[in-house]
Each structure stands twice: as C-alpha cells, then as structure tokens.
C-alpha atoms as a PDB file:
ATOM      1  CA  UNK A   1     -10.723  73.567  68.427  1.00  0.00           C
ATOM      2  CA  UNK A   2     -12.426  74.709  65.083  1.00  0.00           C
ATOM      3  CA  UNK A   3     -14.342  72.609  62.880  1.00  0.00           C
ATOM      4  CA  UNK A   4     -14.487  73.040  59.322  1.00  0.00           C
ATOM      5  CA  UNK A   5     -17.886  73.168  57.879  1.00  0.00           C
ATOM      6  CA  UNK A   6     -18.644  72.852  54.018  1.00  0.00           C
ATOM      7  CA  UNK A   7     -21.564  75.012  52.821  1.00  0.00           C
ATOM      8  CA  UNK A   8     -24.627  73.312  51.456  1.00  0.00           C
ATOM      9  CA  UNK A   9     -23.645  72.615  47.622  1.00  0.00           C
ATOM     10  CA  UNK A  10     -26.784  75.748  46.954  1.00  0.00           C
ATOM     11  CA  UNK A  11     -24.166  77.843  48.202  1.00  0.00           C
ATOM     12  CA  UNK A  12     -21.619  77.135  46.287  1.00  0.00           C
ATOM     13  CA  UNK A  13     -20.336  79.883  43.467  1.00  0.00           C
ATOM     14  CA  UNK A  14     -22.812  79.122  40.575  1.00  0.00           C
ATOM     15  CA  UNK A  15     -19.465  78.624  37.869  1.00  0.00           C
ATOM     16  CA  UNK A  16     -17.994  76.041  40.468  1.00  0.00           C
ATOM     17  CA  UNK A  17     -21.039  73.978  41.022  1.00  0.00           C
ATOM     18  CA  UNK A  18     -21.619  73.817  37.280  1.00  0.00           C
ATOM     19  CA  UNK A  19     -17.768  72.993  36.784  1.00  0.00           C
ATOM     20  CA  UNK A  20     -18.376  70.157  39.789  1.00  0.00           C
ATOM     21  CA  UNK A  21     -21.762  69.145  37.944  1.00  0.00           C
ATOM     22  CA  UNK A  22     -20.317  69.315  33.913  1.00  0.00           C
ATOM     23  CA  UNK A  23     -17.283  66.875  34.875  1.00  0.00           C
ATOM     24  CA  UNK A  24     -19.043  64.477  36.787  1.00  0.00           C
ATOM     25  CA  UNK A  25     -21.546  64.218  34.100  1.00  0.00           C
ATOM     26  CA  UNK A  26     -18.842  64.393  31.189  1.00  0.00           C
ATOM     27  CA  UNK A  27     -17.132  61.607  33.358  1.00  0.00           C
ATOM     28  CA  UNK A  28     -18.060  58.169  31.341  1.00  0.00           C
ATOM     29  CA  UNK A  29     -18.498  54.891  32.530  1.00  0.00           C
ATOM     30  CA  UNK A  30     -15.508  52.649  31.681  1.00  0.00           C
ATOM     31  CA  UNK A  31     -15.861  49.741  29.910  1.00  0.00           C
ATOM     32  CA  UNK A  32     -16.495  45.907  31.496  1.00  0.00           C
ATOM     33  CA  UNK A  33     -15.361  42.901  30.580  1.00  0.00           C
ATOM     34  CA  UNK A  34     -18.095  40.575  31.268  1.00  0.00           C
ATOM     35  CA  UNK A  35     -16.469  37.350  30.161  1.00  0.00           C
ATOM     36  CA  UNK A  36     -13.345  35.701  28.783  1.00  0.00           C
ATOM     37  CA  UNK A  37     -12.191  32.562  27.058  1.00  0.00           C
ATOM     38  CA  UNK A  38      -9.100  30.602  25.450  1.00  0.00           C
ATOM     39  CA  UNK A  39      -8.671  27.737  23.561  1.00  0.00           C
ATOM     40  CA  UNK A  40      -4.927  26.240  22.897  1.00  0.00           C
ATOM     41  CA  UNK A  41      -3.847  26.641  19.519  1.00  0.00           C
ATOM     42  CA  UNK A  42      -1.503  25.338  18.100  1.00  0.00           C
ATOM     43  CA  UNK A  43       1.938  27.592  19.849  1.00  0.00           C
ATOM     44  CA  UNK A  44      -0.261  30.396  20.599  1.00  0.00           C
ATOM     45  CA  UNK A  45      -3.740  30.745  22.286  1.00  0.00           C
ATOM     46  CA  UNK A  46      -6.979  31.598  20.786  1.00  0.00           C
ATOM     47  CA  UNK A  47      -8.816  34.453  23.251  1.00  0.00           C
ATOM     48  CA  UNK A  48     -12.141  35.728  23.401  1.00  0.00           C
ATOM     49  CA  UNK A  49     -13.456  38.540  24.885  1.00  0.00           C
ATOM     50  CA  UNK A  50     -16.727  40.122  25.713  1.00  0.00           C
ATOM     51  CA  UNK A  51     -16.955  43.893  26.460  1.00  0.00           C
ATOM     52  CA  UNK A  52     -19.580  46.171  27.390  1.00  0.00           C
ATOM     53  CA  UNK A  53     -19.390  49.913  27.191  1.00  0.00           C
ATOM     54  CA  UNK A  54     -21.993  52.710  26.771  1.00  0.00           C
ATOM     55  CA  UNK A  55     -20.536  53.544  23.281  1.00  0.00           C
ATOM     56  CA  UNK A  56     -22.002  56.974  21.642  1.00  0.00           C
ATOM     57  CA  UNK A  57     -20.059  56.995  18.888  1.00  0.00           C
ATOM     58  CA  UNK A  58     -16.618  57.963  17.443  1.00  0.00           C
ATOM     59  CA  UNK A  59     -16.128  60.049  20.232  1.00  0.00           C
ATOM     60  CA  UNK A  60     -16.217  57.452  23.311  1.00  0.00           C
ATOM     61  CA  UNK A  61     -16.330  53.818  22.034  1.00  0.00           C
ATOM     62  CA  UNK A  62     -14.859  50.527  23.767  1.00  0.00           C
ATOM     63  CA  UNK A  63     -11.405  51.017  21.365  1.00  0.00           C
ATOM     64  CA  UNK A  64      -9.312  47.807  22.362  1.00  0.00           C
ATOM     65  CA  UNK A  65      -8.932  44.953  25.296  1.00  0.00           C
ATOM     66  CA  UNK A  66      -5.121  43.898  25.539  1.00  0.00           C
ATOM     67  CA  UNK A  67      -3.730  40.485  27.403  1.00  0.00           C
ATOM     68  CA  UNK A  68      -1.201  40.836  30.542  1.00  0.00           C
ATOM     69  CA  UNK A  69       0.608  38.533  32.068  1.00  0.00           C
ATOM     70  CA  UNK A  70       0.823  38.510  36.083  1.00  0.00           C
ATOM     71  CA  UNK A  71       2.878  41.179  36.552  1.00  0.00           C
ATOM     72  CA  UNK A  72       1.374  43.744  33.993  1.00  0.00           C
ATOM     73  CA  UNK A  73       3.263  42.883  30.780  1.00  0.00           C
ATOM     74  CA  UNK A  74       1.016  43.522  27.732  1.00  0.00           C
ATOM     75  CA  UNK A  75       0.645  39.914  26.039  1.00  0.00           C
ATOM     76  CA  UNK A  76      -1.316  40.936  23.386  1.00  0.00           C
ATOM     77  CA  UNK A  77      -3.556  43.914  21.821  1.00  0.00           C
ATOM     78  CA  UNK A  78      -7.062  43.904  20.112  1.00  0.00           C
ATOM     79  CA  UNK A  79      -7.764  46.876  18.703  1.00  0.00           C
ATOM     80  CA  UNK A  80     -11.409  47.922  17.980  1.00  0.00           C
ATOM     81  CA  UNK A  81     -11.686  49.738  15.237  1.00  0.00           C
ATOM     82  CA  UNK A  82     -15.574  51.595  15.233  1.00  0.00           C
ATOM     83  CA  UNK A  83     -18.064  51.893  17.471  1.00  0.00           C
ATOM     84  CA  UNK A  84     -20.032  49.317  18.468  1.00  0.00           C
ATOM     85  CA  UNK A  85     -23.277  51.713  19.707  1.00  0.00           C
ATOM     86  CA  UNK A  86     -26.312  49.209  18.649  1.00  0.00           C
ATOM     87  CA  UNK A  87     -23.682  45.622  19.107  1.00  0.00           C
ATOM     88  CA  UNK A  88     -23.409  45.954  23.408  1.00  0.00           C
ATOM     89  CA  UNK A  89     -22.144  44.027  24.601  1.00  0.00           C
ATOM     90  CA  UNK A  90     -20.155  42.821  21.768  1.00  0.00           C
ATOM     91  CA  UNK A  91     -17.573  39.463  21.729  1.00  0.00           C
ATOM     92  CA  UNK A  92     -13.985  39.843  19.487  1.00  0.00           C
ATOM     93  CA  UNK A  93     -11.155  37.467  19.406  1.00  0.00           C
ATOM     94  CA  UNK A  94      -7.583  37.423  18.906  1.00  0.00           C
ATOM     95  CA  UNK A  95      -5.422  34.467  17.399  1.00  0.00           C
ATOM     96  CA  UNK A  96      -2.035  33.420  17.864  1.00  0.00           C
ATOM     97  CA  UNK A  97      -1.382  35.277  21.347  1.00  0.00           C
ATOM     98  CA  UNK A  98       1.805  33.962  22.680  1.00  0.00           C
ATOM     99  CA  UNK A  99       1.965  33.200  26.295  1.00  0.00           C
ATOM    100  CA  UNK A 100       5.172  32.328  28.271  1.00  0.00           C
ATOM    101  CA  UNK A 101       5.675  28.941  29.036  1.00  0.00           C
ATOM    102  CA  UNK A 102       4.596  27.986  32.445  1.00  0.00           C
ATOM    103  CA  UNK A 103       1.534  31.148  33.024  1.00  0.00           C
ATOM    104  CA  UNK A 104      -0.966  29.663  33.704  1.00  0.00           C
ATOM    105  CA  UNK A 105      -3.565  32.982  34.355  1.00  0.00           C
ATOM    106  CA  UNK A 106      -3.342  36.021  32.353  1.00  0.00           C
ATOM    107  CA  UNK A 107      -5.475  39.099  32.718  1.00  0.00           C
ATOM    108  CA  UNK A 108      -7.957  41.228  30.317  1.00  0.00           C
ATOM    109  CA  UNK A 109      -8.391  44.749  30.700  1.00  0.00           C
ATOM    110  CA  UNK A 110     -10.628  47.013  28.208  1.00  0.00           C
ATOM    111  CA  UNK A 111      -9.765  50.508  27.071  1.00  0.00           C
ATOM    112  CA  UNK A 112     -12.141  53.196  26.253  1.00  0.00           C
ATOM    113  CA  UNK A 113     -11.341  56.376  23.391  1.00  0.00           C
ATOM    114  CA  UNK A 114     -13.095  59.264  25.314  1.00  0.00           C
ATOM    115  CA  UNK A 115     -11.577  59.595  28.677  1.00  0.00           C
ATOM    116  CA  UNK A 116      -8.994  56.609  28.400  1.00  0.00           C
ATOM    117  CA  UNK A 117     -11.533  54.712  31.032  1.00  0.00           C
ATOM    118  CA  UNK A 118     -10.084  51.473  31.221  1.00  0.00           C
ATOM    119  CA  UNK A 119     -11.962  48.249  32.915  1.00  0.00           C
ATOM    120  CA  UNK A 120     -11.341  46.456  35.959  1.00  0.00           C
ATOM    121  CA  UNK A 121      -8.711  43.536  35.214  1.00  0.00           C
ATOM    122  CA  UNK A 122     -10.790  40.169  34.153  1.00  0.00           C
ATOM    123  CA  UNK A 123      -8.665  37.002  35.850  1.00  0.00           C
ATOM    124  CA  UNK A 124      -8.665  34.556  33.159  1.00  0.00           C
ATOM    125  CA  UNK A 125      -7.245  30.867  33.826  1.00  0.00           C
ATOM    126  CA  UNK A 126      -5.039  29.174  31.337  1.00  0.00           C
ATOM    127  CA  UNK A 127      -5.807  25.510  30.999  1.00  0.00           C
ATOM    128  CA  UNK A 128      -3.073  23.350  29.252  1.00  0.00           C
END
C-alpha cells in the first residue's frame, strides 16, 4: 500500500506557493453582526443592527445587512451606501420591515462588496 506524501510547502513551485500565499491573504474577513434589535411599530418593525467589518475603503466595505425569515426569505434590505473605515463597528436601522404574521424569530446576515463575504446568520427573537 502507498502513501501519499505532500512536500514541505519550501518545495513547492515558487508561482504556486505565491498563488496559495496571494489568495489567502487577498481572502477578507467577512463581516459580523455583533448585535440586533426590534421594536414594534406600528404594522411593521423597527430593526437595528450592528456590524463590524475591516472596511478599507470603496473597494471592500460592510455594503448591506438584509432580514430573513426562517426559511431564508429576504424580509428586508439595508443597503450601506460608503465605507464606514474610521465608524467600526457601526449601528444602522431600517423602518417599516414587514414581518408575516405569526414569526416570531427572523435572522440578520451582513454582506460585504469585495469578495461577497457574507456573516454568519444573527438569530434575532421577535417579541409581540
């Protein structure tokens, strides 16, 4: 039975270990949502949102959050319209997002321009 043995990464080709090295560096970190809240109002809900991305500027910024429902549904989008490279992390809201009747958890993701890095989902509970 052979055994397949990978060379030490120093032996690598030099153009594949910098390919290897340049897109793991060039690979950003996707954005977080560190914290979520709504407030009833009126038909719709009120949501706030607070992201946190390592923005560098027009070229890889935090660019929008959206609301889902359980099952994936986009509720709602907030788009972010600039960088926010000195504001981290940085809280926007959204008015008037209409939820169906009866959902009682919806869930916040964050989208990044650069790569299209998006966050982790953010559980946040609905109380009526």
């Amino acid at each position: 039975m052979r055994h397949l043995i990978l060379p030490p990464l120093i032996l690598l080709p030099p153009i594949l270990l910098a390919t290897i090295l340049l897109a793991t560096a060039l690979r950003a970190d996707p954005p977080r949502v560190l914290d979520a809240e709504a407030e009833k109002s009126g038909m719709g809900w009120r949501i706030e949102v607070t992201v946190e991305h390592k923005d560098t500027g027009w070229d890889d910024y935090a660019n929008a959050w959206e609301v889902l429902d359980e099952n994936g549904n986009q509720l709602a989008l907030r788009e972010l319209m600039h960088p926010h490279v000195n504001e981290q992390p940085f809280t926007r809201s959204l008015p008037l997002v209409m939820v169906p009747d009866g959902t009682r958890r919806v869930w916040i993701v964050a989208h990044a321009s650069g790569d299209g890095a998006k966050s982790e989902a953010y559980a946040l509970d609905l109380e009526r």
